[in-house]
PDB file of N, CA and C in Angstrom:
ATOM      1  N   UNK A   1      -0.953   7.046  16.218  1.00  0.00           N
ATOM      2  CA  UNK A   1      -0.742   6.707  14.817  1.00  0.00           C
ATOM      3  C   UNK A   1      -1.483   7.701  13.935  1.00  0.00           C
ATOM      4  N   UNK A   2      -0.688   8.131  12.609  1.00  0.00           N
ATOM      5  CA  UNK A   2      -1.541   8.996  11.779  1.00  0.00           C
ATOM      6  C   UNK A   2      -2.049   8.372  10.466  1.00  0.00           C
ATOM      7  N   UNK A   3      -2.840   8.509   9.855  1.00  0.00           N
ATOM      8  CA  UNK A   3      -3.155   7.884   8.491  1.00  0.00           C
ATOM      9  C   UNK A   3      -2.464   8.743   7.609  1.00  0.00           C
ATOM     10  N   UNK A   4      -2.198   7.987   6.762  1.00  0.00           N
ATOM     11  CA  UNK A   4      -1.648   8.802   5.115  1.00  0.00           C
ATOM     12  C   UNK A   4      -1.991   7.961   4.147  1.00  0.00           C
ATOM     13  N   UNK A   5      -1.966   8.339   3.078  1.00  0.00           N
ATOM     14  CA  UNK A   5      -2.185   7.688   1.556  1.00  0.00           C
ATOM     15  C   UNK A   5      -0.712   7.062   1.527  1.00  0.00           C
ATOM     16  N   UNK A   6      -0.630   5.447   0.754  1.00  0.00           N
ATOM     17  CA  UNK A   6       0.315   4.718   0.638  1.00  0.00           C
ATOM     18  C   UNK A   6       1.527   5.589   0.092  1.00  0.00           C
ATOM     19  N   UNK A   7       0.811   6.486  -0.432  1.00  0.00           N
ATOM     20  CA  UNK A   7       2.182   7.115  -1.810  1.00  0.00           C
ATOM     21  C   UNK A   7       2.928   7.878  -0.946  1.00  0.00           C
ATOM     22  N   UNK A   8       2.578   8.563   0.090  1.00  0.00           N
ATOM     23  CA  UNK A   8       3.306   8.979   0.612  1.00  0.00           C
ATOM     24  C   UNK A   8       4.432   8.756   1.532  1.00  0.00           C
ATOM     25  N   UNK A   9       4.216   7.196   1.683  1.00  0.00           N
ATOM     26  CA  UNK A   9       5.111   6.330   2.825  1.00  0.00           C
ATOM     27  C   UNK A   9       6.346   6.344   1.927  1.00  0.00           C
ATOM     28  N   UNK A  10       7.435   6.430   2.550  1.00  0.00           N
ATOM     29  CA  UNK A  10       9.348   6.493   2.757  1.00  0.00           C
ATOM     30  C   UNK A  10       9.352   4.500   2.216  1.00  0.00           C
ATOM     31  N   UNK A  11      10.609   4.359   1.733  1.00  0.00           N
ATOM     32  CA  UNK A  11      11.021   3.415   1.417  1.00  0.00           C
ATOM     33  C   UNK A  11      11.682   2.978   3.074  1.00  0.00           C
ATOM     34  N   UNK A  12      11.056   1.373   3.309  1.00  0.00           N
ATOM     35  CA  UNK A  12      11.513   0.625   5.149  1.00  0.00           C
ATOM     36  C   UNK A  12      10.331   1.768   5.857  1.00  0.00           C
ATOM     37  N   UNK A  13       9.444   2.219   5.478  1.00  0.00           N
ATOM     38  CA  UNK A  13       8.106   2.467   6.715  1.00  0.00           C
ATOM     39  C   UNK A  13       7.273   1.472   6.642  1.00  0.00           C
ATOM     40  N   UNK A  14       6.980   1.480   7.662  1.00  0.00           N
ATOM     41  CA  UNK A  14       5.878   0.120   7.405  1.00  0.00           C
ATOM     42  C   UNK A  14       4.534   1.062   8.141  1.00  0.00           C
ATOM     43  N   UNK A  15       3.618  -0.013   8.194  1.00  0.00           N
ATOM     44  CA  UNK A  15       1.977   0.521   8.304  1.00  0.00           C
ATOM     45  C   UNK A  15       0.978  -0.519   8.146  1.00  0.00           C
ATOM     46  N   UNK A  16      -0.278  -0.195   8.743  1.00  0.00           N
ATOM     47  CA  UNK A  16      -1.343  -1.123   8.815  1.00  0.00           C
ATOM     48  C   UNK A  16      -2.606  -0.181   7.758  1.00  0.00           C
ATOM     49  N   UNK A  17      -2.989  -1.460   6.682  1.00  0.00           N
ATOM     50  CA  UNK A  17      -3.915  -0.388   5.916  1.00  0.00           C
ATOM     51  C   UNK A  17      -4.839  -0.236   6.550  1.00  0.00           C
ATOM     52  N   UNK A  18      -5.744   0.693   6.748  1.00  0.00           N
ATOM     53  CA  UNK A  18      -6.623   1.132   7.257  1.00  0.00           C
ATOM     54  C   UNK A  18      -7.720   1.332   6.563  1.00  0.00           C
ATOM     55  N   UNK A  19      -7.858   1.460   5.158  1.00  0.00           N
ATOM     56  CA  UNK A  19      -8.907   2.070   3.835  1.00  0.00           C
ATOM     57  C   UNK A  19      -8.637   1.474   2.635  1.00  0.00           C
ATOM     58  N   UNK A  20      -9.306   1.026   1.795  1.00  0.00           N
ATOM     59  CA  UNK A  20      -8.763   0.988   0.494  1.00  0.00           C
ATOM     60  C   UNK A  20     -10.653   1.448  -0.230  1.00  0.00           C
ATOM     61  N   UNK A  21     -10.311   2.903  -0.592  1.00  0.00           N
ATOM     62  CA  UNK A  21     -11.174   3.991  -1.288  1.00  0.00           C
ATOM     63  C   UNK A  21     -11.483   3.770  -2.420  1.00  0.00           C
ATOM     64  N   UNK A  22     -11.728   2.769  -3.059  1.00  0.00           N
ATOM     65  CA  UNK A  22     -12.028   2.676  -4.796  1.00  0.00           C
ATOM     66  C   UNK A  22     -13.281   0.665  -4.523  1.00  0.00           C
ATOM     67  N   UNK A  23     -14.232   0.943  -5.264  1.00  0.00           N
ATOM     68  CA  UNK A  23     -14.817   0.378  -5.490  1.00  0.00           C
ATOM     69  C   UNK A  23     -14.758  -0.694  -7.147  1.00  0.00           C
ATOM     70  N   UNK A  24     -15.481  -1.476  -7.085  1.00  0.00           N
ATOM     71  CA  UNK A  24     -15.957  -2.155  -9.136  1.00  0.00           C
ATOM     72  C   UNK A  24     -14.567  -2.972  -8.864  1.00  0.00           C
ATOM     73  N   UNK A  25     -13.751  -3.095 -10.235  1.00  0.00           N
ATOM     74  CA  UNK A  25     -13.050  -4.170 -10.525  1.00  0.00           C
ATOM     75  C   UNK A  25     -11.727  -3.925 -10.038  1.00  0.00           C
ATOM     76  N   UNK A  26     -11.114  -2.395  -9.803  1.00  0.00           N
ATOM     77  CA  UNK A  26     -10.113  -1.871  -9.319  1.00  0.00           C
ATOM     78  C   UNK A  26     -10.106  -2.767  -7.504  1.00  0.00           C
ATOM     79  N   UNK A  27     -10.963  -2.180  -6.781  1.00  0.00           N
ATOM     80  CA  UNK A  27     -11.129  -2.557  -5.262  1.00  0.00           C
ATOM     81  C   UNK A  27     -11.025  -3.863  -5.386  1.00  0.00           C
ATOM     82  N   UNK A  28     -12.056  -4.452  -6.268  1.00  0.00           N
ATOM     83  CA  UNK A  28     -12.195  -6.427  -5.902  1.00  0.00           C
ATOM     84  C   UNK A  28      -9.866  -6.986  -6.208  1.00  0.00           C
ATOM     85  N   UNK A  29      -9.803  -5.919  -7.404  1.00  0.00           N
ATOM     86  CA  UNK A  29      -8.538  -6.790  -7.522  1.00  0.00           C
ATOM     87  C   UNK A  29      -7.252  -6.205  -6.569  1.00  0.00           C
ATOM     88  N   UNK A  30      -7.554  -5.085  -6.181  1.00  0.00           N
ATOM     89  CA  UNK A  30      -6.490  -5.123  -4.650  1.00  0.00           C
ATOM     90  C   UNK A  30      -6.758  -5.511  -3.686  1.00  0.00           C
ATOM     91  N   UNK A  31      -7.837  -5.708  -3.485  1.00  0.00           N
ATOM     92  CA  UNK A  31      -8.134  -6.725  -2.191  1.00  0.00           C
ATOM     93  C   UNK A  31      -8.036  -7.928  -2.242  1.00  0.00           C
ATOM     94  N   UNK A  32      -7.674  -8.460  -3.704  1.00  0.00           N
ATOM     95  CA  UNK A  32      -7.668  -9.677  -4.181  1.00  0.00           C
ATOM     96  C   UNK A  32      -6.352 -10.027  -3.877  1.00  0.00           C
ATOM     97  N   UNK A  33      -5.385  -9.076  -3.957  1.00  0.00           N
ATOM     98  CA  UNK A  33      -3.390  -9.411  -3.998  1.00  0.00           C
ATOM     99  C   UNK A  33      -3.596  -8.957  -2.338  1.00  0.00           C
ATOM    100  N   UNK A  34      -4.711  -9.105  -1.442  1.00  0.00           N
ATOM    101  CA  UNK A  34      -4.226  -9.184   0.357  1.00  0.00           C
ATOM    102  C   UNK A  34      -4.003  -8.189   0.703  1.00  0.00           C
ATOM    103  N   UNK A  35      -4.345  -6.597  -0.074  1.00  0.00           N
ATOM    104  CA  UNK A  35      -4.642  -5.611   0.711  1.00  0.00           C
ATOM    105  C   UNK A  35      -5.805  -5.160   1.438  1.00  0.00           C
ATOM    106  N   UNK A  36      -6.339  -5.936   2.318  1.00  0.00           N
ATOM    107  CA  UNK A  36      -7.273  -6.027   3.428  1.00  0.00           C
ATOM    108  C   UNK A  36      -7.002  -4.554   4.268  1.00  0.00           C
ATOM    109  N   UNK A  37      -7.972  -3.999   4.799  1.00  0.00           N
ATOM    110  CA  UNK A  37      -7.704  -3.498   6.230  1.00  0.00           C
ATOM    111  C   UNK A  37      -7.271  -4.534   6.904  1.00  0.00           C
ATOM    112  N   UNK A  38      -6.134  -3.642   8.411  1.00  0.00           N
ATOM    113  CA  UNK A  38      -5.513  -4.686   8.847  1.00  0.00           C
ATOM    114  C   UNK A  38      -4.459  -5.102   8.627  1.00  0.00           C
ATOM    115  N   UNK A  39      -4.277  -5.347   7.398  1.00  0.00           N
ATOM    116  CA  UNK A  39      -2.847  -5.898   6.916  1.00  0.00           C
ATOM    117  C   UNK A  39      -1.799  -5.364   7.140  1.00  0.00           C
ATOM    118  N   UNK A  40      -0.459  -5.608   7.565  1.00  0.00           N
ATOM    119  CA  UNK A  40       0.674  -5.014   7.836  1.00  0.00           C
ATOM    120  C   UNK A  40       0.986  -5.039   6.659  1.00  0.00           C
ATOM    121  N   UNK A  41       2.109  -3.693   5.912  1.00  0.00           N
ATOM    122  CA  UNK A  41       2.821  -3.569   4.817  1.00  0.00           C
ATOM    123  C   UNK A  41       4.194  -2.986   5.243  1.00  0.00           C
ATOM    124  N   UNK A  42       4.632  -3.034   4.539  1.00  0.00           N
ATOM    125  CA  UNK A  42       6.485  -2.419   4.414  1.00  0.00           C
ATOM    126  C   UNK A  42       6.746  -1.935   2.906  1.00  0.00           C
ATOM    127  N   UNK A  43       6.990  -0.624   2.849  1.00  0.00           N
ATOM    128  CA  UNK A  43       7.323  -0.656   1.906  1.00  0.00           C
ATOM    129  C   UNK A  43       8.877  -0.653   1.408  1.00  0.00           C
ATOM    130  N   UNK A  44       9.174  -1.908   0.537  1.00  0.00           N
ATOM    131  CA  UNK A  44      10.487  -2.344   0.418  1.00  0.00           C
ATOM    132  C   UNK A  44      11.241  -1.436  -0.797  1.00  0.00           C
ATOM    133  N   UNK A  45      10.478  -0.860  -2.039  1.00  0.00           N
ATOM    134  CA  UNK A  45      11.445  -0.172  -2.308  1.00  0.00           C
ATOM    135  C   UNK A  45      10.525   0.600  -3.313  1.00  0.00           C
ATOM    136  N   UNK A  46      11.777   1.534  -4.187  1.00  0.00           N
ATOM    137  CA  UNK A  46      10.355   2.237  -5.272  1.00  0.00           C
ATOM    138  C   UNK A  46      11.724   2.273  -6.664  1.00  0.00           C
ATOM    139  N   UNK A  47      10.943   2.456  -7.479  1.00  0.00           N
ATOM    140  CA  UNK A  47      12.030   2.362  -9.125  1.00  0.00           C
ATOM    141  C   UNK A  47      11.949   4.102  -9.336  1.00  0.00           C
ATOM    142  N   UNK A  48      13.319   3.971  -9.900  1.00  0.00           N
ATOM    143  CA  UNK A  48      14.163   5.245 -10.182  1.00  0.00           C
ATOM    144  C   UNK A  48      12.987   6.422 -10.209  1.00  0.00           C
ATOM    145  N   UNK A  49      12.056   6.187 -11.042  1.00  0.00           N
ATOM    146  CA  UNK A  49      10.963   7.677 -11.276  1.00  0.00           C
ATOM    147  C   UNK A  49       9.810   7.431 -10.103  1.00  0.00           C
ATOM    148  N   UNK A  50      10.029   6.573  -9.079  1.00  0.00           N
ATOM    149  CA  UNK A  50       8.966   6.467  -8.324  1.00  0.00           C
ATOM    150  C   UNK A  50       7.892   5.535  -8.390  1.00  0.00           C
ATOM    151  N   UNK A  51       7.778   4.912  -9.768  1.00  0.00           N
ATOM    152  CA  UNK A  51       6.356   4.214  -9.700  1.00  0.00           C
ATOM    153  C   UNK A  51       7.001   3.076 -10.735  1.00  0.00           C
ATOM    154  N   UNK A  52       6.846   2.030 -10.479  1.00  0.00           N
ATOM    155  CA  UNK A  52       5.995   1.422  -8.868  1.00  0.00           C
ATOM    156  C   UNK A  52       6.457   1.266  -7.727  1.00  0.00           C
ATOM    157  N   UNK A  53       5.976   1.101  -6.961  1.00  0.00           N
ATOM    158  CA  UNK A  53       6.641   1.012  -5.694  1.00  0.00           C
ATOM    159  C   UNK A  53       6.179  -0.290  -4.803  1.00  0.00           C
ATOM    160  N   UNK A  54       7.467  -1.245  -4.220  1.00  0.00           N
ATOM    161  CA  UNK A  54       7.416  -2.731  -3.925  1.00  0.00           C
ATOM    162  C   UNK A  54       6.973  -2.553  -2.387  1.00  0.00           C
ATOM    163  N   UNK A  55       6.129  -3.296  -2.185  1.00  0.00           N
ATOM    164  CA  UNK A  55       5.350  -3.584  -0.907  1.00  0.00           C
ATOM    165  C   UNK A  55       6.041  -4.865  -0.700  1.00  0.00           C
ATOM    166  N   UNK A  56       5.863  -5.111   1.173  1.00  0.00           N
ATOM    167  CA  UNK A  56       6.090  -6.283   1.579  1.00  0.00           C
ATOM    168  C   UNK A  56       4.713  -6.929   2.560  1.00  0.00           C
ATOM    169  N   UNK A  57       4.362  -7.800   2.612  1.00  0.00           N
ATOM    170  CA  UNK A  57       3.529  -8.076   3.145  1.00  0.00           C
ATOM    171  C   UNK A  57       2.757  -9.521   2.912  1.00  0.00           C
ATOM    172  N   UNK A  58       2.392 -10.542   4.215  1.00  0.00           N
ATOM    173  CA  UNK A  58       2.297 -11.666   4.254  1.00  0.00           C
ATOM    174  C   UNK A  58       3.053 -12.451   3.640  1.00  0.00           C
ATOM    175  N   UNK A  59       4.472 -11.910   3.801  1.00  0.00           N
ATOM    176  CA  UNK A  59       5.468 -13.092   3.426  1.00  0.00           C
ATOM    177  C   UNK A  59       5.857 -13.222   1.549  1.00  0.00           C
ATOM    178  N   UNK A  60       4.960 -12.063   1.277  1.00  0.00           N
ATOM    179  CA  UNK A  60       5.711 -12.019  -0.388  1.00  0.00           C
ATOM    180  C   UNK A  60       5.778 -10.293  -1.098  1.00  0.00           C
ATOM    181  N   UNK A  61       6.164 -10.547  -2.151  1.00  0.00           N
ATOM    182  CA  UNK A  61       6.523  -8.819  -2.289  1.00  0.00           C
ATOM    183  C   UNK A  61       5.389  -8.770  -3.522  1.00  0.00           C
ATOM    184  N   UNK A  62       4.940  -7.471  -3.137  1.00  0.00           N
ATOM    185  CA  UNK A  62       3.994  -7.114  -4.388  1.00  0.00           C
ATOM    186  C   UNK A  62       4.072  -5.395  -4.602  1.00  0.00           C
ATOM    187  N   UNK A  63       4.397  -5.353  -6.686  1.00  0.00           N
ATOM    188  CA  UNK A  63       4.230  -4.202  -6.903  1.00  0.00           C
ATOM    189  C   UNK A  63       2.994  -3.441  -6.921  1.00  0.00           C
ATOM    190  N   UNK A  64       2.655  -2.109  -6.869  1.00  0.00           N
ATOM    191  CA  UNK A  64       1.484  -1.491  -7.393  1.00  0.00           C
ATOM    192  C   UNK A  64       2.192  -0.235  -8.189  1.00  0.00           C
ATOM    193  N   UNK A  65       1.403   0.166  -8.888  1.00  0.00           N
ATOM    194  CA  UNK A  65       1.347   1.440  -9.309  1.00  0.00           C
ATOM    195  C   UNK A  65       0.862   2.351  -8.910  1.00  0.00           C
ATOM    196  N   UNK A  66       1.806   3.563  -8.578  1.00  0.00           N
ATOM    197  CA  UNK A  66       0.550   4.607  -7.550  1.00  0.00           C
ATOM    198  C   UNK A  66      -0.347   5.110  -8.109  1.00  0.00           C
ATOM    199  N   UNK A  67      -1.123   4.775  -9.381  1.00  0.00           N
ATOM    200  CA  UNK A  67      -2.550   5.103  -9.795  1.00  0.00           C
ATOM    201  C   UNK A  67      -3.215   3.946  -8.478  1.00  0.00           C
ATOM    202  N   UNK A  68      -2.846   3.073  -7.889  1.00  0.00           N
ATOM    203  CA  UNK A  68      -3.761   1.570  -7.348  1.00  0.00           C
ATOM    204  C   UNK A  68      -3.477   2.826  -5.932  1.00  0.00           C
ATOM    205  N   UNK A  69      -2.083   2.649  -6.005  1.00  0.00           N
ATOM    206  CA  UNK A  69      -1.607   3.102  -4.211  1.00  0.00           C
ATOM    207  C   UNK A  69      -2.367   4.351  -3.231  1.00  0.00           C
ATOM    208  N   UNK A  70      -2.711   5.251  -5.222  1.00  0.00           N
ATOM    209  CA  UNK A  70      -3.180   6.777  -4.183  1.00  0.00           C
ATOM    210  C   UNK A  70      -5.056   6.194  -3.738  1.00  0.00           C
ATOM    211  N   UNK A  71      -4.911   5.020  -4.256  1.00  0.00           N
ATOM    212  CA  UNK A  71      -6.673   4.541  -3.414  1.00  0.00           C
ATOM    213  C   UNK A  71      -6.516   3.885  -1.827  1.00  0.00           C
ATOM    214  N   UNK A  72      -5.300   3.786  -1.425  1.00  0.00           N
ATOM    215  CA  UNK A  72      -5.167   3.054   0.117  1.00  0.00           C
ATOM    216  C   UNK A  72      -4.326   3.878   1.193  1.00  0.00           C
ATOM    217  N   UNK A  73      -5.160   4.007   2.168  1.00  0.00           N
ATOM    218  CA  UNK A  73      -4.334   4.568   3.099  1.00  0.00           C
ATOM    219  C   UNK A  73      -4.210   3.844   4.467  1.00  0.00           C
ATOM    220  N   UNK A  74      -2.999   3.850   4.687  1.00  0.00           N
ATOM    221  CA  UNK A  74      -2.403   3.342   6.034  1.00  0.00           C
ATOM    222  C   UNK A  74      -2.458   3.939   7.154  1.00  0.00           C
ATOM    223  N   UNK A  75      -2.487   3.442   8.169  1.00  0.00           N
ATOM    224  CA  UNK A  75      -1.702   4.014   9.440  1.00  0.00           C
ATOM    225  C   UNK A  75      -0.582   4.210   9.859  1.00  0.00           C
ATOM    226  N   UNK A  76       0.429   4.842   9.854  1.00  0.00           N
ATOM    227  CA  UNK A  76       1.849   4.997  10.369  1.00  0.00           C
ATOM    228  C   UNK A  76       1.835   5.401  11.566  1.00  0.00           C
ATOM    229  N   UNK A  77       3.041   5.063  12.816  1.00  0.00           N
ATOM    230  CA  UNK A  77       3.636   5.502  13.367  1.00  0.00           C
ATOM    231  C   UNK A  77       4.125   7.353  13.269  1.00  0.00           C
ATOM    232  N   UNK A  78       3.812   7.663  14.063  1.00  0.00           N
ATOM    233  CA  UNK A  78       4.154   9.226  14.218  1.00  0.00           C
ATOM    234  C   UNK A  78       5.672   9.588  13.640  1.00  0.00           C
TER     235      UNK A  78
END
């Protein structure tokens, strides 16, 4: 498995986060919407200019903005 930053994951890749790099009120509130290390994600889709882009994970869909996304990086499949 390789790590990458979320932003770079394909729309239907999925991945296990591995990092989430930002500390203070930013970190408490993505870890708050269940981006844990650990967590399985999918990413389900992205809007016309790219941002935001819809995550799947524990059974509900959540947007971020890749200002949040370029702070987490996953593990992918090769």
């Amino acid at each position: 498995m390789k790590e990458i930053n979320m932003r770079e994951m394909k729309v239907n890749q999925s991945g296990i986060v591995s990092a989430v790099k930002v500390s203070g009120e930013l970190g408490r509130r993505i870890r708050d919407m269940g981006l844990l290390p650990g967590t399985e994600i999918k990413i389900q889709g992205r809007a016309p200019l790219y941002d935001p882009v819809a995550l799947r994970l524990m059974g509900f869909t959540l947007t971020l903005r890749n200002s949040e996304a370029d702070y987490i990086d996953v593990k992918v499949e090769d």
